[in-house]
N, C-alpha and C. Protein backbone atom coordinates (compact mmCIF):
# COMPACT_ATOMS: atom_id res chain seq x y z
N UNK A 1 32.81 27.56 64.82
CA UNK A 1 31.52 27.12 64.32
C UNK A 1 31.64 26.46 62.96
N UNK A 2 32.05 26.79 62.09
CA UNK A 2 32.94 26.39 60.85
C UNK A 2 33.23 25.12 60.55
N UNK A 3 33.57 24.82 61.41
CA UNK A 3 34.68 23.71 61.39
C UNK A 3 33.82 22.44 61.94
N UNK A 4 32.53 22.88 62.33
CA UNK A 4 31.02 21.46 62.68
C UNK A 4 30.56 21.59 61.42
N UNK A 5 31.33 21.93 60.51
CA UNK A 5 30.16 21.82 58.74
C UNK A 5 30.81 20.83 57.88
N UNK A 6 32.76 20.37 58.42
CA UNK A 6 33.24 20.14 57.50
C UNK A 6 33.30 18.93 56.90
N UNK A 7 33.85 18.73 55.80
CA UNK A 7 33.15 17.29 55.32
C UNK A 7 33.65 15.81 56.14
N UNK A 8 32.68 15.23 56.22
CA UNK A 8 32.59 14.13 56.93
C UNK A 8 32.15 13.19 55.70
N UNK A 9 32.49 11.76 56.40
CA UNK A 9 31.89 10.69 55.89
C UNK A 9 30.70 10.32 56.60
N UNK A 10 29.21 10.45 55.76
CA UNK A 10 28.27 10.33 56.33
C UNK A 10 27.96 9.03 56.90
N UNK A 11 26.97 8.33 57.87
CA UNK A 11 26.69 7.36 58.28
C UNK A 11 25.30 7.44 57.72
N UNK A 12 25.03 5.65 57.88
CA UNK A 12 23.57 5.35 57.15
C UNK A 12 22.49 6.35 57.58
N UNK A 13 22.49 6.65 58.93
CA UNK A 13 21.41 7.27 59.82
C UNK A 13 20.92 8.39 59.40
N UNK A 14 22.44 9.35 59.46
CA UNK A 14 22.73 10.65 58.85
C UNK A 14 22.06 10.74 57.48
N UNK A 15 22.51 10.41 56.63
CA UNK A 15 21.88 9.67 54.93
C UNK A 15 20.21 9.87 55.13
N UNK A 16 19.73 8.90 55.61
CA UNK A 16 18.19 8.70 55.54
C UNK A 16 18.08 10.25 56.63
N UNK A 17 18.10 10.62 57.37
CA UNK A 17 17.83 11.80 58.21
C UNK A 17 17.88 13.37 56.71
N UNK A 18 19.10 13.30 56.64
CA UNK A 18 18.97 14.33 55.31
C UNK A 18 17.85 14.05 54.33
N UNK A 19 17.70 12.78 53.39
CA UNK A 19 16.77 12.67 52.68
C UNK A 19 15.41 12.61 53.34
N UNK A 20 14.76 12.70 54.33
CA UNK A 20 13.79 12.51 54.99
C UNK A 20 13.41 14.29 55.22
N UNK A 21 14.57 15.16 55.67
CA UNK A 21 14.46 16.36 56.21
C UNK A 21 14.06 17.23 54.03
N UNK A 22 14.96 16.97 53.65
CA UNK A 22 15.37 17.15 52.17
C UNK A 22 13.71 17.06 51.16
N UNK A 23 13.09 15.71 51.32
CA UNK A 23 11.83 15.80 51.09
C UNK A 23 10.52 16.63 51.93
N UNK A 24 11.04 16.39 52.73
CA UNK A 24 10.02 17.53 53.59
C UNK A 24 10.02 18.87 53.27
N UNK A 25 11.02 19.14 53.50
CA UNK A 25 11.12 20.71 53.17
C UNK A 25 11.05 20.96 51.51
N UNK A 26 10.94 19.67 50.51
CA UNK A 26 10.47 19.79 49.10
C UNK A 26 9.18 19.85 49.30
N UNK A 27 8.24 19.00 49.77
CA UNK A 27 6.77 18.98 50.06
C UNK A 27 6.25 20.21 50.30
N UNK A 28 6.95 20.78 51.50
CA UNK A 28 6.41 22.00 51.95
C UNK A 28 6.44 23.15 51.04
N UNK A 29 7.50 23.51 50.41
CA UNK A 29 8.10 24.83 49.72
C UNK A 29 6.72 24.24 48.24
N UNK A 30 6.66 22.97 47.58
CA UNK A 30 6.09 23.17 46.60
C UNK A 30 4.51 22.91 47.41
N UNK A 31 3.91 22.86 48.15
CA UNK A 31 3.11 23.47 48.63
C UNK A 31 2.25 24.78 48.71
N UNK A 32 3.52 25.64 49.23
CA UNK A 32 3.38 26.89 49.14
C UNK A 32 3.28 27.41 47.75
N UNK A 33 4.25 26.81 46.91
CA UNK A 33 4.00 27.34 45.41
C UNK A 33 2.62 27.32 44.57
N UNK A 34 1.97 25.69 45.17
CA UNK A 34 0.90 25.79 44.40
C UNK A 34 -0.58 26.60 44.78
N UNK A 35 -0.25 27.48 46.22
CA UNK A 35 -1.22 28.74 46.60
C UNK A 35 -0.86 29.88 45.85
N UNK A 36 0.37 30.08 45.01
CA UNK A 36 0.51 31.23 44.18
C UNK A 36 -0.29 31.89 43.09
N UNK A 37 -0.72 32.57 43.21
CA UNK A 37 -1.79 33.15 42.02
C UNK A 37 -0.86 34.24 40.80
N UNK A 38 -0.77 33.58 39.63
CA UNK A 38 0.30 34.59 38.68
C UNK A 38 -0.17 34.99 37.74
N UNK A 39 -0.52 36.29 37.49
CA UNK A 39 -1.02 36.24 36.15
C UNK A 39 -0.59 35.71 34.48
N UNK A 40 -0.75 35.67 33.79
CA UNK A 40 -0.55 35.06 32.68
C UNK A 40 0.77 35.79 32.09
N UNK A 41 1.10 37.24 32.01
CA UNK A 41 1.82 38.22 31.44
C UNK A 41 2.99 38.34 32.28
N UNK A 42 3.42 37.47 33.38
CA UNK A 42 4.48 37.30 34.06
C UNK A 42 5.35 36.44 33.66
N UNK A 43 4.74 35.73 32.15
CA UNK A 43 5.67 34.72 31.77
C UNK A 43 6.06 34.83 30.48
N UNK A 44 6.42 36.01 30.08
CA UNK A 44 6.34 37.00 28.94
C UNK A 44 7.98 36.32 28.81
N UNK A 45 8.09 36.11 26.98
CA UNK A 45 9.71 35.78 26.90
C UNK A 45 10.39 37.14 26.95
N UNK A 46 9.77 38.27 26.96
CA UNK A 46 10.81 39.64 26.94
C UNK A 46 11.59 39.82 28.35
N UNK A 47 12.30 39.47 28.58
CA UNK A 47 12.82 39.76 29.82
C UNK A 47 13.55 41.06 29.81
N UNK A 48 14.45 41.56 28.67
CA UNK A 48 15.20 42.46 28.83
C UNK A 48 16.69 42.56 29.52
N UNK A 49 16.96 43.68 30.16
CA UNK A 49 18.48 43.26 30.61
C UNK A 49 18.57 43.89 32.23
N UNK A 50 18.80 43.58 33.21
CA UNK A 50 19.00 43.99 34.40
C UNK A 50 19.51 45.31 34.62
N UNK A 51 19.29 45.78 35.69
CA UNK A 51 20.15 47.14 35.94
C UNK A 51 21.20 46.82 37.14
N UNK A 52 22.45 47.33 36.73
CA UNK A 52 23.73 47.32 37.66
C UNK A 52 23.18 47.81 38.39
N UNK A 53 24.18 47.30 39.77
CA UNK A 53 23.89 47.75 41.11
C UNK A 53 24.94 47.17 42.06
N UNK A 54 25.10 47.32 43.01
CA UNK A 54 26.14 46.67 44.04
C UNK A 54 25.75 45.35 44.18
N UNK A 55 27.22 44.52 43.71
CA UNK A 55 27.09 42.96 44.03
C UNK A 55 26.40 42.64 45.82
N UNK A 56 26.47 41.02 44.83
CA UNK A 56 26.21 40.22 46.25
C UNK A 56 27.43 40.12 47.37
N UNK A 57 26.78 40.46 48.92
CA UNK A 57 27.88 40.86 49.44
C UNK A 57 27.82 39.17 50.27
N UNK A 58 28.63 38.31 50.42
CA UNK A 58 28.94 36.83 50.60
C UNK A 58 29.19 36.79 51.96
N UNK A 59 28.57 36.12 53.30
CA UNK A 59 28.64 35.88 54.80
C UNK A 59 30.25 35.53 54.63
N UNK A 60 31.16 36.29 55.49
CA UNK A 60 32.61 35.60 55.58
C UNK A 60 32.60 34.29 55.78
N UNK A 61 32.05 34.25 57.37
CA UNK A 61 31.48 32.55 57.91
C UNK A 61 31.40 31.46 56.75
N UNK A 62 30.05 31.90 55.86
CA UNK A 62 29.49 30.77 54.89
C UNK A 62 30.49 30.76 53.59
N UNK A 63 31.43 31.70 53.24
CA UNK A 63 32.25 32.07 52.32
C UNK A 63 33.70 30.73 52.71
N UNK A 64 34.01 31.04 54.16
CA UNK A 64 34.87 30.00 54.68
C UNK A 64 34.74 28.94 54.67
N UNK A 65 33.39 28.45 55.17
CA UNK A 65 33.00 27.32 54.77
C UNK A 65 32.91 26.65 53.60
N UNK A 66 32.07 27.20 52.84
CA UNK A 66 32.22 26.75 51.34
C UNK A 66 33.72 26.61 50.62
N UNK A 67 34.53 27.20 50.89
CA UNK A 67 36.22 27.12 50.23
C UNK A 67 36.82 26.07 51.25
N UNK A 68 36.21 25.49 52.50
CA UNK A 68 36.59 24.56 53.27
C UNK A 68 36.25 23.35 52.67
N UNK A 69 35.33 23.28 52.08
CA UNK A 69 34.74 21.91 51.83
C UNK A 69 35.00 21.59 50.23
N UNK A 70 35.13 22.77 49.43
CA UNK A 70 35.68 22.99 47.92
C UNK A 70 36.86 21.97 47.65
N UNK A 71 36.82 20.85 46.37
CA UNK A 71 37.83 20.31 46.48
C UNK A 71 39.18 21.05 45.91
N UNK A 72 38.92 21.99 45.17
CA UNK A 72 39.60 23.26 44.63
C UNK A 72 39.21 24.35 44.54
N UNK A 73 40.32 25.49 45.53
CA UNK A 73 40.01 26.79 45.72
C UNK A 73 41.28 27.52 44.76
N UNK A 74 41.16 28.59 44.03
CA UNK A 74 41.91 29.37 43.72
C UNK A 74 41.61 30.86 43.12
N UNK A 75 42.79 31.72 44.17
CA UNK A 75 42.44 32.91 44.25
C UNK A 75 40.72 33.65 44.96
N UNK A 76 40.74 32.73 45.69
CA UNK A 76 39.18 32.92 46.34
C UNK A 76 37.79 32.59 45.37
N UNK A 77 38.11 31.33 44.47
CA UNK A 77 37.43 31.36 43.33
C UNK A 77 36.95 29.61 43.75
N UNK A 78 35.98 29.03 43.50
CA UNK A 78 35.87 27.79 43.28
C UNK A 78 36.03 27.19 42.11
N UNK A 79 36.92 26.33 42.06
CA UNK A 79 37.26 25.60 40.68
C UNK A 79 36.45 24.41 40.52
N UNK A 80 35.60 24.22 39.03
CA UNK A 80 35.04 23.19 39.24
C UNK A 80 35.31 22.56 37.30
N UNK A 81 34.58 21.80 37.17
CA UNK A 81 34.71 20.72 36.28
C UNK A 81 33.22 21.21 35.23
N UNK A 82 33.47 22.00 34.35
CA UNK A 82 31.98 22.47 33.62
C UNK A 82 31.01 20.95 33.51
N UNK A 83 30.44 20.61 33.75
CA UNK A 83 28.97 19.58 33.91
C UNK A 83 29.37 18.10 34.02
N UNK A 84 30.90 18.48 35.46
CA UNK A 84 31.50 16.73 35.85
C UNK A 84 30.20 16.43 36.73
N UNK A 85 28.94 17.26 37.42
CA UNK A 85 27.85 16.94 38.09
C UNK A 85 27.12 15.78 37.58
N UNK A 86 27.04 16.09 36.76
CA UNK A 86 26.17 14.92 35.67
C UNK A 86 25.97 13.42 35.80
């Protein structure tokens, strides 16, 4: 199953199909956001500090995948470029 995720060179079709699916599902989700009712005191700068607890446990499947498509993996780590996104 894995191995239908991996990177390809997209075609024009593909391209406009993602950005078409990509805005939609932006439309929708901020949609839903703007039925949210919050009170005012939820946006308090005190945040404080979290409480430990058992990590995030990572899908093997989606774990494989992602280090499949990674242009650098090491030690089960993704290597990246601090803000080459930009």
């Amino acid at each position: 199953m894995v191995n239908n995720f991996k990177w390809h060179q997209l075609e024009k079709e593909e391209k406009e199909e993602i950005k078409k699916n990509a805005k939609n599902l932006l439309d929708e989700f901020s949609s839903k956001l703007e039925k949210i009712k919050v009170k005012d005191h939820h946006f308090s700068r005190d945040f404080g500090t979290r409480e430990e607890g058992e990590p995030w446990k990572t899908d093997r499947e989606f774990q494989d995948l992602m280090f499949l498509n990674a242009p650098f993996v090491e030690d089960n780590l993704l290597i990246a470029e601090k803000g080459s996104w930009k």
